[in-house]
C-alpha atoms as a PDB file:
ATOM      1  CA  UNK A   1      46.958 -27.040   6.258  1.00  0.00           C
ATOM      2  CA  UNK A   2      46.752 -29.046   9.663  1.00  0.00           C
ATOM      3  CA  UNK A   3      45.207 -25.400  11.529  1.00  0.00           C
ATOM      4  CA  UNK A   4      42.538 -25.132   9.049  1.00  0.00           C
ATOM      5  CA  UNK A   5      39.511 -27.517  10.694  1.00  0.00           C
ATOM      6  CA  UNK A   6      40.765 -26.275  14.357  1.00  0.00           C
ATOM      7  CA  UNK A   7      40.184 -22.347  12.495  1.00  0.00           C
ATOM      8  CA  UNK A   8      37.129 -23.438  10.895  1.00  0.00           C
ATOM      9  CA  UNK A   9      36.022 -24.824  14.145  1.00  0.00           C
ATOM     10  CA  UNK A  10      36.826 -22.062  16.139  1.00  0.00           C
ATOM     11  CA  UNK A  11      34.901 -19.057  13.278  1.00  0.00           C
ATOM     12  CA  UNK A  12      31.794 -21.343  13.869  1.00  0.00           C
ATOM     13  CA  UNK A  13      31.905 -21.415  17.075  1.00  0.00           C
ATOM     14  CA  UNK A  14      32.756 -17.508  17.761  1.00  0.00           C
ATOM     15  CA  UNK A  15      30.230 -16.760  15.212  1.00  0.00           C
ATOM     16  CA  UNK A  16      27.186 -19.270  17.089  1.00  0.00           C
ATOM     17  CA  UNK A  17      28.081 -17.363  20.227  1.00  0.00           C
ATOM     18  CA  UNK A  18      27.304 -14.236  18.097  1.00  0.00           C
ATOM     19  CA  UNK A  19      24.364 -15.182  17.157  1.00  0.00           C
ATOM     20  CA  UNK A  20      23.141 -16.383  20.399  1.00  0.00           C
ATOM     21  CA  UNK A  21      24.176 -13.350  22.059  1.00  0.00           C
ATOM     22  CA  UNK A  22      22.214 -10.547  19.576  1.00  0.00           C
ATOM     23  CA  UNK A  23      19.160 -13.468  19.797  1.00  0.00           C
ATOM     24  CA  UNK A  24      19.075 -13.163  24.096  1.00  0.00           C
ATOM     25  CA  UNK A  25      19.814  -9.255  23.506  1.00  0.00           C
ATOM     26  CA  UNK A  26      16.686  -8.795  21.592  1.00  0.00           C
ATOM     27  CA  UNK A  27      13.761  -7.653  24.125  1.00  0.00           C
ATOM     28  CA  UNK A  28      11.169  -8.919  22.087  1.00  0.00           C
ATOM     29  CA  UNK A  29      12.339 -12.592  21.707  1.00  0.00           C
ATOM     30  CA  UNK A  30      11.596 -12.264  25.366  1.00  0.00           C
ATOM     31  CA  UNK A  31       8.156 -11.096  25.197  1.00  0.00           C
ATOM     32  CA  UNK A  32       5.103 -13.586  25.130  1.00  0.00           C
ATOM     33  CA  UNK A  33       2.931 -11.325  23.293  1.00  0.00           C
ATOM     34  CA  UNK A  34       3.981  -7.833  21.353  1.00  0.00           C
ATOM     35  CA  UNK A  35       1.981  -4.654  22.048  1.00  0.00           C
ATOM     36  CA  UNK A  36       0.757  -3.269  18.356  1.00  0.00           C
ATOM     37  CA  UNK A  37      -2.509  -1.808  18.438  1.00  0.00           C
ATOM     38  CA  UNK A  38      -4.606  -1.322  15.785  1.00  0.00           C
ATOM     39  CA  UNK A  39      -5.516   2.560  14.784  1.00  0.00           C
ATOM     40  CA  UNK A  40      -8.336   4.230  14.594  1.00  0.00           C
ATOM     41  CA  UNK A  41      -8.448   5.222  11.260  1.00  0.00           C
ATOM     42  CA  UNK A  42      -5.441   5.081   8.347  1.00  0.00           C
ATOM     43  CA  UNK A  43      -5.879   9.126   7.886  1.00  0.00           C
ATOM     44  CA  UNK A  44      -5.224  11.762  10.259  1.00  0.00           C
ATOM     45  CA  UNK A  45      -8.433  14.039  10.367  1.00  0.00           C
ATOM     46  CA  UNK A  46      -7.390  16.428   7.313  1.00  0.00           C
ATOM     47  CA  UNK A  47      -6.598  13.643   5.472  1.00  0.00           C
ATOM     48  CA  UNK A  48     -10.104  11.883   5.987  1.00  0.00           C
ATOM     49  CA  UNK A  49     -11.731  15.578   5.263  1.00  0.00           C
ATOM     50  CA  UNK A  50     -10.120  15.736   2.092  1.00  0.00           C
ATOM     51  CA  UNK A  51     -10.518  11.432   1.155  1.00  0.00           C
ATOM     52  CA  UNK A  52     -14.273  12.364   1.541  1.00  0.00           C
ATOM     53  CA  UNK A  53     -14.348  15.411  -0.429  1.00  0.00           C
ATOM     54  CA  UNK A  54     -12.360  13.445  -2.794  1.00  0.00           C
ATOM     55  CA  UNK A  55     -15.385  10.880  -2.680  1.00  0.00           C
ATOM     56  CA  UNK A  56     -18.078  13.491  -2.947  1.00  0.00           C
ATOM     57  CA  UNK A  57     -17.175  15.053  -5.794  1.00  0.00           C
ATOM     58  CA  UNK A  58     -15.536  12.647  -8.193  1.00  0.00           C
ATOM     59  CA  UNK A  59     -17.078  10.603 -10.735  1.00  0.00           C
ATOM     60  CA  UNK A  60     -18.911   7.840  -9.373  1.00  0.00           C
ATOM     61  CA  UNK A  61     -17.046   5.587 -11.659  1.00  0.00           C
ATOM     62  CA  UNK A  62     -13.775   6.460  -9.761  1.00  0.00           C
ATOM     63  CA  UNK A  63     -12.268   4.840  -6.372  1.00  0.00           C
ATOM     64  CA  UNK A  64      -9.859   7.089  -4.076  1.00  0.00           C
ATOM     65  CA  UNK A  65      -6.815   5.110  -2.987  1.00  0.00           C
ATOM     66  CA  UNK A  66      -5.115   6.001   0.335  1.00  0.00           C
ATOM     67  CA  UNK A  67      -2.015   5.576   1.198  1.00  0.00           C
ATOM     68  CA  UNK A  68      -0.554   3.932  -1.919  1.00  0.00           C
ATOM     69  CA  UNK A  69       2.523   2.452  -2.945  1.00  0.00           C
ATOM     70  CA  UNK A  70       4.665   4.236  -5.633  1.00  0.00           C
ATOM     71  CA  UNK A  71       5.464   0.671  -7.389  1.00  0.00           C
ATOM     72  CA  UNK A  72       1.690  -0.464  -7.336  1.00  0.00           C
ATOM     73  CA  UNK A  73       0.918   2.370  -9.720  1.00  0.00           C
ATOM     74  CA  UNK A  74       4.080   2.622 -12.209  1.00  0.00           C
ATOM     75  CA  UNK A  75       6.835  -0.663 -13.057  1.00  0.00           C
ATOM     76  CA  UNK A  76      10.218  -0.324 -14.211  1.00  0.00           C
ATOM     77  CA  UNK A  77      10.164  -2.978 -17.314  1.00  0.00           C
ATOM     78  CA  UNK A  78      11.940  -5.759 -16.867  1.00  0.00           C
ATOM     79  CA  UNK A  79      13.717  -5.866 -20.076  1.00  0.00           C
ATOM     80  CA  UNK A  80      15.826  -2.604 -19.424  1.00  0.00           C
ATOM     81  CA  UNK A  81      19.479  -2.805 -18.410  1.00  0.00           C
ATOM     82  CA  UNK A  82      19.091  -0.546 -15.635  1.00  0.00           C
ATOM     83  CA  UNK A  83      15.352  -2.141 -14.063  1.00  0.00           C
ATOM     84  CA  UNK A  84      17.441  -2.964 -10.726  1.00  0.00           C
ATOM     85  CA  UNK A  85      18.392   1.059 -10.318  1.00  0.00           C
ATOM     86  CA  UNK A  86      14.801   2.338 -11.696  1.00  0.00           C
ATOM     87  CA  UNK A  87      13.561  -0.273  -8.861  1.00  0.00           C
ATOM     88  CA  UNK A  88      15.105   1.006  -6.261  1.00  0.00           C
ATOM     89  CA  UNK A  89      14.322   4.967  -7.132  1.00  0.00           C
ATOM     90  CA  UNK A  90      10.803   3.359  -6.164  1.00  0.00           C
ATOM     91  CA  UNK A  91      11.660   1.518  -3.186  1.00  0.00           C
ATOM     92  CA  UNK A  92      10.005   2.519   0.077  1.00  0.00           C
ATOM     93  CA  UNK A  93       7.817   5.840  -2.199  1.00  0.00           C
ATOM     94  CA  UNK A  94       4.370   6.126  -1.385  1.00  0.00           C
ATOM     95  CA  UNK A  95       1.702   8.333  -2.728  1.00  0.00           C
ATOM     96  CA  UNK A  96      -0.640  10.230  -0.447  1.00  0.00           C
ATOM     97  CA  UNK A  97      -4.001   9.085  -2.678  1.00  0.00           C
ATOM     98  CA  UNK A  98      -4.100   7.202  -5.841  1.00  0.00           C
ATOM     99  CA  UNK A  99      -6.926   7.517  -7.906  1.00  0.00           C
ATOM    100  CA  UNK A 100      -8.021   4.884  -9.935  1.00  0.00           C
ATOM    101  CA  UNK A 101     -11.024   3.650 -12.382  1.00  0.00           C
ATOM    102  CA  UNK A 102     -13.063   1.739  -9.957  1.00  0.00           C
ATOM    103  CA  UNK A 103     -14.371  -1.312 -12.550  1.00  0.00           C
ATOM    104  CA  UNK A 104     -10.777  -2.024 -13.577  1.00  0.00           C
ATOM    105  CA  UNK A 105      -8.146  -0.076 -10.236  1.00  0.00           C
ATOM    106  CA  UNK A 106      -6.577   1.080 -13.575  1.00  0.00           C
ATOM    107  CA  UNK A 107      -4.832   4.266 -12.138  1.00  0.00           C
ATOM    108  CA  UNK A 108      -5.840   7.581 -13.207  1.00  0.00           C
ATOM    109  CA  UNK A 109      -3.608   9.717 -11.500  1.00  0.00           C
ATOM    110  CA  UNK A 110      -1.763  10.553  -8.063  1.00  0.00           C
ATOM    111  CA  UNK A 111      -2.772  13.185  -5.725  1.00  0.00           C
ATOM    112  CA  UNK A 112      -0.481  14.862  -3.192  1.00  0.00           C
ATOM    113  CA  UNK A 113      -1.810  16.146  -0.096  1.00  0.00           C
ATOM    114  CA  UNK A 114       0.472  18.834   1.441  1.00  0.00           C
ATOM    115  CA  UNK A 115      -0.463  18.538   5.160  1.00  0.00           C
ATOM    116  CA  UNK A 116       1.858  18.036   7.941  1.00  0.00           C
ATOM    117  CA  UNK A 117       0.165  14.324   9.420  1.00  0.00           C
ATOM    118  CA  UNK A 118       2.850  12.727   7.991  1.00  0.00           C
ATOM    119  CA  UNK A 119       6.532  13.845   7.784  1.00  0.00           C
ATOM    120  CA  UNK A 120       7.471  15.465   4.243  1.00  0.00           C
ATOM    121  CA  UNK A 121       9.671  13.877   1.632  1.00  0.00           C
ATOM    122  CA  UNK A 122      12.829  16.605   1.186  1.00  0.00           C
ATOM    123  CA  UNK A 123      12.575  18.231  -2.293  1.00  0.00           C
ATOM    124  CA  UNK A 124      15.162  16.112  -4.160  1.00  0.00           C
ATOM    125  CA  UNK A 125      12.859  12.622  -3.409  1.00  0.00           C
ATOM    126  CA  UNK A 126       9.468  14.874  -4.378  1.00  0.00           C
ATOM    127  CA  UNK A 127      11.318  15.704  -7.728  1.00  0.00           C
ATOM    128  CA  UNK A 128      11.955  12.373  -8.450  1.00  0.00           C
ATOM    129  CA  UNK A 129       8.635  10.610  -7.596  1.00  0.00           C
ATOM    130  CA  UNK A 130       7.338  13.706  -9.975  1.00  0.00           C
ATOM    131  CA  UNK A 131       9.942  12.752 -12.319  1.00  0.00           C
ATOM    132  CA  UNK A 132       8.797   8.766 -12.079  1.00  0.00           C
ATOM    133  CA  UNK A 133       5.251   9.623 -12.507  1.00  0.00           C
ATOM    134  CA  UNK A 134       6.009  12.393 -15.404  1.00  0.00           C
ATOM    135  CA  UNK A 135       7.686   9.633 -17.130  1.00  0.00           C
ATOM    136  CA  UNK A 136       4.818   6.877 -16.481  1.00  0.00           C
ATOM    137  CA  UNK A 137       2.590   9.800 -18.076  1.00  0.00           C
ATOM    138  CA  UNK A 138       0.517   9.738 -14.596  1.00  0.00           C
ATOM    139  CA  UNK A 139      -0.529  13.064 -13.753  1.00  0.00           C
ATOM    140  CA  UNK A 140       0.182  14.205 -10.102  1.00  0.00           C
ATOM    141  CA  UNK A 141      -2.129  16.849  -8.565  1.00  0.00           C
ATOM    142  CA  UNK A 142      -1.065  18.701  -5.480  1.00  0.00           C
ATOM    143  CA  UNK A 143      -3.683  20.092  -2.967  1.00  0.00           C
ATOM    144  CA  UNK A 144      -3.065  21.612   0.145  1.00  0.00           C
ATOM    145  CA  UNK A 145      -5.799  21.717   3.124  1.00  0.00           C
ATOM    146  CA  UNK A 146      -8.847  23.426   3.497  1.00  0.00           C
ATOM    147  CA  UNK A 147     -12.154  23.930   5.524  1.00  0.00           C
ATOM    148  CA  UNK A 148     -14.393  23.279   2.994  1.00  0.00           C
ATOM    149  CA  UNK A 149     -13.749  21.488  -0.532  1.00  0.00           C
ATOM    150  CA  UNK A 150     -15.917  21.937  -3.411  1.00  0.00           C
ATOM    151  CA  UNK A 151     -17.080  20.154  -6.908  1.00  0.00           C
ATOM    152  CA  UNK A 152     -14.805  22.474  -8.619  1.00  0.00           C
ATOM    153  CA  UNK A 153     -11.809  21.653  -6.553  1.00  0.00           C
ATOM    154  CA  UNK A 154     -11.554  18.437  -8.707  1.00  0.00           C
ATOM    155  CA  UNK A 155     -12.727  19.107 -12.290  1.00  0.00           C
ATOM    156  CA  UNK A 156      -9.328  18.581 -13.562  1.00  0.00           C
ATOM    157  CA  UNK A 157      -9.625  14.868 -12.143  1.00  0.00           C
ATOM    158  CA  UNK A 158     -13.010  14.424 -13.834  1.00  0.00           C
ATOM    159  CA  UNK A 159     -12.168  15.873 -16.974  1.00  0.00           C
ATOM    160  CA  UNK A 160      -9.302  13.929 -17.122  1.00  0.00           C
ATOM    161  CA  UNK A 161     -11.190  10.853 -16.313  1.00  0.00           C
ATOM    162  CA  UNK A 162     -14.038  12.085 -19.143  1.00  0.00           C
ATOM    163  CA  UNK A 163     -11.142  12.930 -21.866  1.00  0.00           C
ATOM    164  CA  UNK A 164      -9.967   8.973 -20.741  1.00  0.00           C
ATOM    165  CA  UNK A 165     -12.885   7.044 -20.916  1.00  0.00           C
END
C-alpha cells in the first residue's frame, strides 16, 4: 500500500516524459507555417474529360458529383444490431462520381471511372462497395476512358433518371 503514490508518481512522470519526447520529435510542431498547396483542379485530366462529358450529355435536371463519399450516399440504420460493423464496411470508401437530382442532391446513382489517376481499390473492397450500393438499390455504372464521349454513352443514366422522376 505505502509504494502505491511513489508508483503512481513515478507512471506519470515516465509517461509526461513520453509525451514530451514524441511532441519535440514531431517536425512539424517545429515548423511556423506548413507547406500544403492548393491543386489545380480535383480531377486528373481524364477524369475532367469524362466529368464534362458527364455534364454535356445528362439531363439538365441532374448534378455530377466528384469525388464522393461512400457514406454521403447510402446509411447503415441506426436501429440494426450490427450499424457499428455496416459503418465501418463504409469507412474511408469513396465513389469516383455520384450523380444526383440537382433540385433535391437526392442520389441517382454511382459511377465508376476505371482510369489509373488514382490508385485502384483490390477486388474484394470493389465487391463490397458493389455489394453496399446493390443493397441501398443504387445503381453503379462502370466506364472506362475514352477520346471522345457521346449522348449515347449515358442513356442508361437518363432513362433511369426519366423512369424516376
Amino acid at each position: 500500500m505505502q509504494f502505491i503514490f511513489p508508483l503512481l508518481f513515478f507512471a506519470l512522470t515516465v509517461g509526461l516524459a513520453v509525451y514530451r519526447a514524441k511532441k519535440q520529435n514531431d517536425p512539424l510542431a517545429r515548423m511556423q507555417e506548413w507547406p500544403y498547396r492548393q491543386r489545380d483542379t480535383l480531377l486528373s485530366p481524364e477524369e475532367t474529360a469524362f466529368y464534362q462529358a458527364l455534364r454535356r450529355y445528362l439531363d439538365p435536371a441532374l448534378i455530377v458529383c466528384p469525388k464522393v463519399r461512400l457514406d454521403s450516399v447510402v446509411y447503415a440504420p441506426p436501429e440494426s444490431r450490427i450499424t457499428f460493423a455496416l459503418v465501418a464496411k463504409m469507412r474511408d470508401r469513396y465513389l469516383d462520381f455520384a450523380v444526383c437530382e440537382a433540385e433535391t442532391l437526392r442520389p441517382l446513382c454511382a459511377v465508376k471511372f476505371n482510369d489509373n489517376a488514382a490508385p485502384q481499390p483490390n477486388a474484394q473492397e470493389q465487391a463490397e462497395v458493389e455489394r453496399i450500393l446493390r443493397s441501398a438499390a443504387v445503381p453503379l455504372f462502370s466506364y472506362q476512358p475514352q477520346y471522345q464521349y457521346q449522348a449515347a454513352d449515358f442513356r442508361q443514366i437518363n432513362e433511369l433518371y426519366c423512369h424516376n422522376a
